[in-house]
Protein backbone atom coordinates (compact mmCIF):
# COMPACT_ATOMS: atom_id res chain seq x y z
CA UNK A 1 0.00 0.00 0.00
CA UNK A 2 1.08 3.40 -0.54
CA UNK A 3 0.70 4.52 3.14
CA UNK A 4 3.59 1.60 3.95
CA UNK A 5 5.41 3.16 0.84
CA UNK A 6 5.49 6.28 2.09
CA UNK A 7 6.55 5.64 5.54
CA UNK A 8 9.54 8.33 6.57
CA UNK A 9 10.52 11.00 8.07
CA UNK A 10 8.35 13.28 6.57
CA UNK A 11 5.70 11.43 8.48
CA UNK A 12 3.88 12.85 11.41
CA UNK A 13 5.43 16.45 11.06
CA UNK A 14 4.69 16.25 7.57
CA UNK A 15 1.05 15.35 7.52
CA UNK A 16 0.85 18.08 10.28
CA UNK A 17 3.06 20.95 9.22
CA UNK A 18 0.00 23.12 8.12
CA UNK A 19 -2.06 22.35 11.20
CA UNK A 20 -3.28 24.84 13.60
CA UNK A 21 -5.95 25.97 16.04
CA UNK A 22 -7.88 29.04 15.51
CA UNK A 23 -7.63 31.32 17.77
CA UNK A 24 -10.83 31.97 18.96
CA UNK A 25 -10.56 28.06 20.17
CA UNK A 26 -7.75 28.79 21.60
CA UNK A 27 -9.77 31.56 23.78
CA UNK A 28 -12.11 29.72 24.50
CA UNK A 29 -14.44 29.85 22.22
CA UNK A 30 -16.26 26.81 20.82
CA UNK A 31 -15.88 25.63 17.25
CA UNK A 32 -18.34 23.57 15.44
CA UNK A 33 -17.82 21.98 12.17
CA UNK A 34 -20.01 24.16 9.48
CA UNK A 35 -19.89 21.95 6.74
CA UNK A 36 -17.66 18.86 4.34
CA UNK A 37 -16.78 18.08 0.99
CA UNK A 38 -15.03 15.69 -0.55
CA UNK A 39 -13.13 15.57 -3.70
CA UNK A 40 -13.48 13.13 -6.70
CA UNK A 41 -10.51 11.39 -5.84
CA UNK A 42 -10.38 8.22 -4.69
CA UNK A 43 -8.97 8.04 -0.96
CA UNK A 44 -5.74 6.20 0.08
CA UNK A 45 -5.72 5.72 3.50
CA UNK A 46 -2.92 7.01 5.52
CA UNK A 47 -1.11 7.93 2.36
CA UNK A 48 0.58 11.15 2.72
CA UNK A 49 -0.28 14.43 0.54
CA UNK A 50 0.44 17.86 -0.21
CA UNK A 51 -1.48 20.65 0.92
CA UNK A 52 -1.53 24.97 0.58
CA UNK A 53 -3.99 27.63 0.31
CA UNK A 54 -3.24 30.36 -2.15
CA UNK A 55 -3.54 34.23 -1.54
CA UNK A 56 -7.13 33.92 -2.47
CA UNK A 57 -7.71 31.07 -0.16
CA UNK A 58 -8.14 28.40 -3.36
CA UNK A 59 -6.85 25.38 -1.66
CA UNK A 60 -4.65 22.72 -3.54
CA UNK A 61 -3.66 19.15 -2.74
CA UNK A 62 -1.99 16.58 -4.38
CA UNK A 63 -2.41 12.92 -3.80
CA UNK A 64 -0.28 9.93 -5.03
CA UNK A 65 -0.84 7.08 -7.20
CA UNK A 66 0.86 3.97 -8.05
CA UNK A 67 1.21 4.70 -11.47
CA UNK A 68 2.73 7.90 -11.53
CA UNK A 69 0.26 10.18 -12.62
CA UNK A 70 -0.12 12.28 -9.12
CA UNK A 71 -3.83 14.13 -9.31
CA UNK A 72 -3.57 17.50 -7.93
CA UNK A 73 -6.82 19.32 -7.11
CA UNK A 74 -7.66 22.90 -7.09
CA UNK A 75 -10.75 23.44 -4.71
CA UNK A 76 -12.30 27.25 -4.67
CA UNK A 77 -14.98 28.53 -2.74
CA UNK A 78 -14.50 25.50 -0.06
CA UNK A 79 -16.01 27.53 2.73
CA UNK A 80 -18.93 27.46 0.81
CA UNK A 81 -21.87 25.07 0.37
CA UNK A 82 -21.00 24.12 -3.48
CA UNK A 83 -17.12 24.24 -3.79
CA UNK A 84 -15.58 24.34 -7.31
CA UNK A 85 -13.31 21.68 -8.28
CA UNK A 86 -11.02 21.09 -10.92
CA UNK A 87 -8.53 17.86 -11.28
CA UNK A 88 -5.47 17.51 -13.30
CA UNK A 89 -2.43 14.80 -13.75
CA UNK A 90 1.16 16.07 -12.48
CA UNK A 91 4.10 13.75 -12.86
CA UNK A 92 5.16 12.15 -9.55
CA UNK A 93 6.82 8.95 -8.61
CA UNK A 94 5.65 5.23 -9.55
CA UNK A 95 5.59 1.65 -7.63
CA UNK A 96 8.31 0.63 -10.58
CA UNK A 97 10.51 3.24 -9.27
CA UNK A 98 13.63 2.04 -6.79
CA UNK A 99 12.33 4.46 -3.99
CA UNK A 100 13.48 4.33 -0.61
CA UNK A 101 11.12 6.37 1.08
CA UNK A 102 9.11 9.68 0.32
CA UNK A 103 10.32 13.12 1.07
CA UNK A 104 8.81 16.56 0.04
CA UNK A 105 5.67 17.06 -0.94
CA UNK A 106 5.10 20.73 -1.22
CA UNK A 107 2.92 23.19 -3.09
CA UNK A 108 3.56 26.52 -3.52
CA UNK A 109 2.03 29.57 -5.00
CA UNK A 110 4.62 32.25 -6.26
CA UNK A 111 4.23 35.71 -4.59
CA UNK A 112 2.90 37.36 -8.38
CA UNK A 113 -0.24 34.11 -7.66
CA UNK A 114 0.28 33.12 -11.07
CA UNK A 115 2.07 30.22 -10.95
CA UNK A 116 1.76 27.24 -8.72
CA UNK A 117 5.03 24.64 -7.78
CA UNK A 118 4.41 21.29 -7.08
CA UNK A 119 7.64 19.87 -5.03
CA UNK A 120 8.30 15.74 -4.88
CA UNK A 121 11.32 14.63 -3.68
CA UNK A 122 12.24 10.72 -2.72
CA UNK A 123 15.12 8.59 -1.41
CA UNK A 124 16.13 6.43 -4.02
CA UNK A 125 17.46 2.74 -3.59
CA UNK A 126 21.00 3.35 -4.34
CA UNK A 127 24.23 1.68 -3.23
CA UNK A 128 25.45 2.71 -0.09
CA UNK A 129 28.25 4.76 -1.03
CA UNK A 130 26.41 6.80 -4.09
CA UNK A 131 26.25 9.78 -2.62
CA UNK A 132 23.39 11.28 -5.35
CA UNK A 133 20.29 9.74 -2.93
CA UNK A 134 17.30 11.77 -4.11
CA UNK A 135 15.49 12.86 -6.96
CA UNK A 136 13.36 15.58 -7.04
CA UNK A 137 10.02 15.87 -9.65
CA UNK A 138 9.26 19.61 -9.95
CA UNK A 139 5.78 21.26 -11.68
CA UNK A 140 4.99 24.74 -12.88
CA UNK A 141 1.22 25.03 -13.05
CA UNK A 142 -0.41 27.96 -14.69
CA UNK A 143 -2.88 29.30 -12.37
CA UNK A 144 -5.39 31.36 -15.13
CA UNK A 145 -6.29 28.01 -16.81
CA UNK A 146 -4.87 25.46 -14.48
CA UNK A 147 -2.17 23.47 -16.69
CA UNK A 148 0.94 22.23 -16.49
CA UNK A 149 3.18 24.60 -18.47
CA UNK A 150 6.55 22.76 -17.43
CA UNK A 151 8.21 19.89 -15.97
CA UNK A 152 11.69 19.00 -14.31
CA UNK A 153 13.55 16.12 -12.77
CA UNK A 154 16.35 17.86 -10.80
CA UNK A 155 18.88 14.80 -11.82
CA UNK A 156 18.19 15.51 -15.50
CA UNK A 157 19.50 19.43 -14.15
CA UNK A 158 22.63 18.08 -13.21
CA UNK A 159 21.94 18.75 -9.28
CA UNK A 160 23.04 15.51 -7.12
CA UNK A 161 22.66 14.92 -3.22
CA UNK A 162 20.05 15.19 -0.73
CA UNK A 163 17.95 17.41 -2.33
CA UNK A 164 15.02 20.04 -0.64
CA UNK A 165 13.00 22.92 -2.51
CA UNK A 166 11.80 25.77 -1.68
CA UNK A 167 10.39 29.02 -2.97
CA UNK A 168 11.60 32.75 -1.98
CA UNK A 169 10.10 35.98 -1.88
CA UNK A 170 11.92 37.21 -5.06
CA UNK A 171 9.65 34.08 -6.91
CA UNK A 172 12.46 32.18 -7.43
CA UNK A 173 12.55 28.16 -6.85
CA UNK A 174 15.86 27.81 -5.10
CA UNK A 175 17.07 23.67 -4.46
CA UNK A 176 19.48 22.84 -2.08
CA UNK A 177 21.60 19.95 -2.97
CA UNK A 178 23.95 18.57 0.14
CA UNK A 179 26.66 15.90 -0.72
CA UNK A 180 27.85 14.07 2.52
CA UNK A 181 31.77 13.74 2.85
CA UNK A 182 33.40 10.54 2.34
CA UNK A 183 33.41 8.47 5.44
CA UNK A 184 36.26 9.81 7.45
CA UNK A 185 37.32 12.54 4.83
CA UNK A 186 36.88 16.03 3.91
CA UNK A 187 33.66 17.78 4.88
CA UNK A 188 30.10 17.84 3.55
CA UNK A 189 29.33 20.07 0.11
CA UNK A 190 26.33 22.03 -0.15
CA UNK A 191 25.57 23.76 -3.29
CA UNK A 192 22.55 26.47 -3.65
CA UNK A 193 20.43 25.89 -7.03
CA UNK A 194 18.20 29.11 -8.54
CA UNK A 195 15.38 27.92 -11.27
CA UNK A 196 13.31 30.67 -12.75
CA UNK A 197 9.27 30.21 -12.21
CA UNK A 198 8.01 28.92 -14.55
CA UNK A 199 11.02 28.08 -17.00
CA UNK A 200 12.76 26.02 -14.37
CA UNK A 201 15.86 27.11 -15.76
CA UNK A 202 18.95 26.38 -13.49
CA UNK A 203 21.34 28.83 -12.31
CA UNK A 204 23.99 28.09 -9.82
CA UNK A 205 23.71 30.34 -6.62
CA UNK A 206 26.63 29.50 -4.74
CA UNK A 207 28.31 26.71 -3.25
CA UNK A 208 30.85 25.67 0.21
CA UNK A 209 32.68 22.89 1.61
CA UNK A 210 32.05 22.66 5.63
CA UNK A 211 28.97 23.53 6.65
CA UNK A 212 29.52 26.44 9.03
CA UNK A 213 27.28 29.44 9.06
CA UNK A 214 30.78 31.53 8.37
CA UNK A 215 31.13 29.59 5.41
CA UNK A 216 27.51 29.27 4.20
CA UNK A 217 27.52 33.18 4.63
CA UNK A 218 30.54 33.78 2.90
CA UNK A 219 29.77 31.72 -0.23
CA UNK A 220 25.90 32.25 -0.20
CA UNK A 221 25.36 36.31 1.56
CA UNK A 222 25.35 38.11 -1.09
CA UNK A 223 23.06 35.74 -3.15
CA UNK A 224 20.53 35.71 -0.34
CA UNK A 225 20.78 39.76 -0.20
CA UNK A 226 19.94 39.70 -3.77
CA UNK A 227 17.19 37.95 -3.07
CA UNK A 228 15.47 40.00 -0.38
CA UNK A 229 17.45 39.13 3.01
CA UNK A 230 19.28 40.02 5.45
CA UNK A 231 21.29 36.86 5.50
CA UNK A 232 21.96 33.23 3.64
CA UNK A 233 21.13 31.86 7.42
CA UNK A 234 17.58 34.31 6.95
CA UNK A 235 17.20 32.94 3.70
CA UNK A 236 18.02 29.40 4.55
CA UNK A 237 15.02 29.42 7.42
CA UNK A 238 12.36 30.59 5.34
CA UNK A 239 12.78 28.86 2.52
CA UNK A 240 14.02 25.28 3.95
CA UNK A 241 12.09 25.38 7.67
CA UNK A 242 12.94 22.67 9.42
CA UNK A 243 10.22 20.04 10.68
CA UNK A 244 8.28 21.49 13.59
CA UNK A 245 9.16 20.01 17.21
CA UNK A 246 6.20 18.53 18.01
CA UNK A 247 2.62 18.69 15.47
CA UNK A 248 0.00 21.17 16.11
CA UNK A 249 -3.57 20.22 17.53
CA UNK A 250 -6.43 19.68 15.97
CA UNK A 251 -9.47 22.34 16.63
CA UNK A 252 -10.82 21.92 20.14
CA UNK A 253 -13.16 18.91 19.93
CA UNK A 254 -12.09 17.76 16.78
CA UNK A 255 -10.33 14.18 16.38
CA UNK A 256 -9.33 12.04 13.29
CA UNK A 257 -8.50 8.56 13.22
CA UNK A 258 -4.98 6.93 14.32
CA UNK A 259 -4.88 5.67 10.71
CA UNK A 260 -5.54 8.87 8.86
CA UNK A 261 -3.22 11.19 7.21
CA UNK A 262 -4.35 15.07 7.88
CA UNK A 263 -3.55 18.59 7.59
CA UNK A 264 -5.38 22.13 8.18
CA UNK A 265 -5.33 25.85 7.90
CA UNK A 266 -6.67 28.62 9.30
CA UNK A 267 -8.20 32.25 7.91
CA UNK A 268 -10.43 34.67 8.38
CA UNK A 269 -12.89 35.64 5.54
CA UNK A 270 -15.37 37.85 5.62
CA UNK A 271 -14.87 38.77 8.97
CA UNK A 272 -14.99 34.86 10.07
CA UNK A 273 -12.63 33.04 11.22
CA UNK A 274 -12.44 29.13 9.69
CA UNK A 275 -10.08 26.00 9.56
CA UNK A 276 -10.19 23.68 7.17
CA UNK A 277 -8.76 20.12 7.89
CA UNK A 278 -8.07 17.89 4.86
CA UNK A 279 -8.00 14.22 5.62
CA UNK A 280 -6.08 11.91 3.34
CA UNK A 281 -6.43 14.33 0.59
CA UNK A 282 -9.64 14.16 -0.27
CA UNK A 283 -12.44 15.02 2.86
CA UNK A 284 -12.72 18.71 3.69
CA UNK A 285 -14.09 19.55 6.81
CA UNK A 286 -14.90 23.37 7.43
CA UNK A 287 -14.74 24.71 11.26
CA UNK A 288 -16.26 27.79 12.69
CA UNK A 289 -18.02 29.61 15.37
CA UNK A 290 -21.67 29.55 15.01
């Protein structure tokens, strides 16, 4: 099954990174669910998924199949009784593939909202002194029409290593590719990729041998200044957070089942503030005061 595929350590933290409580629960206040949908997807138990909402509160998912053909779903309106749905194929990794284990799954909308970035990344079965672990699958979907306008495998881009994405505030996809150090030898390399949304054209941003924030600011400063901030260390947090210590709750009174993979959000609109909590990709479940 793909939930036993997928078992890692994106886990937990992963299927919890966009949870929160609203704050009105958190004061108190009592929240009652207001209404659910659920997509046209067929549901994978405990299989992990990808989850944002966009500036205009349009959520997106993606959810994986066996085959290869990942469906992502664009969901507007899901506050409201009749949500608007639209489905599409994104490439993503297959059961014939030698993977390890699963590790990104993130969606992003770029700061202009016209472009959204699907990010898969997996541990590959490789021997255990290849060094070049993980490949990375990355989309460009146009927003206006929802299509895929391009696609890229970072090893066909020539980047190698532990791979994770991430997008900035200049709109830039920026892939950090970390090459451990022979056992007993040298000292880890880390090299800073910059792809242009939605060309996925490759750039190198900088690169250093060591590790040390003197180092990573030395080599990587004035990139990360050129994008917008104050630091490669400032950079380096928001674009690749690490894992939360410990997964957010639920909304007060709400529970899912041990077996079920979830996720939620929390905004105000129109004055009201809602959660949404996706479970296994595909149930929507909208939270309120009433």
């Amino acid at each position: 099954m793909l939930a036993a595929m997928y078992r890692t350590s994106y886990g937990m933290w992963a299927a919890t990174a966009l949870g929160v409580m609203l704050a009105a629960a958190a004061a108190g206040a009592q929240t009652h669910k207001l209404h659910e949908y659920r997509l046209h997807e067929q549901e994978e138990r405990g299989a992990p998924f990808g989850m944002t909402l966009g500036p205009d509160h349009t959520l997106y998912t993606v959810i994986p199949r066996r085959d290869g053909n990942w469906v992502l779903s664009e969901v507007k309106n899901w506050w409201q009784n009749k949500p608007e749905e639209i489905g599409i194929l994104v490439e993503g990794f297959s059961n014939r593939e030698p993977m390890a284990s699963m590790g990104q799954m993130t969606l992003a909308v770029t700061s202009d909202a016209q472009t959204l970035v699907s990010i898969l990344s997996a541990e590959m079965q490789v021997a255990p002194n290849d060094p070049f672990p993980t490949e990375m699958v990355v989309e460009a979907v146009r927003l206006q029409d929802f299509s895929v306008v391009n696609t890229q495998r970072m090893r066909g881009l020539g980047m190698r290593g532990h791979l994770q994405g991430g997008l900035d505030r200049a709109g830039h996809l920026l892939v950090r590719s970390e090459i451990a150090a022979p056992a007993g030898s040298g000292s880890a390399f880390a090299t800073w990729f910059s792809l242009a949304v939605p060309e996925l054209k490759a750039q190198l941003a900088c690169s250093n041998e060591g590790g040390d924030q003197q180092a990573i600011e030395s080599a990587c400063g004035a990139f990360a200044k050129n994008e917008g901030y104050a630091s490669a260390a400032d950079l380096a947090g928001a674009v690749w957070p690490a894992p939360p210590a410990s997964p957010p709750a639920l909304p007060a009174g709400v529970s899912v089942a041990a077996k079920d993979r979830w996720q939620a959000a929390s905004v105000t609109i129109e004055g009201k503030p809602l959660t949404v909590v996706v479970i296994n990709g595909v149930q929507l479940q909208v939270y309120g005061q009433q």
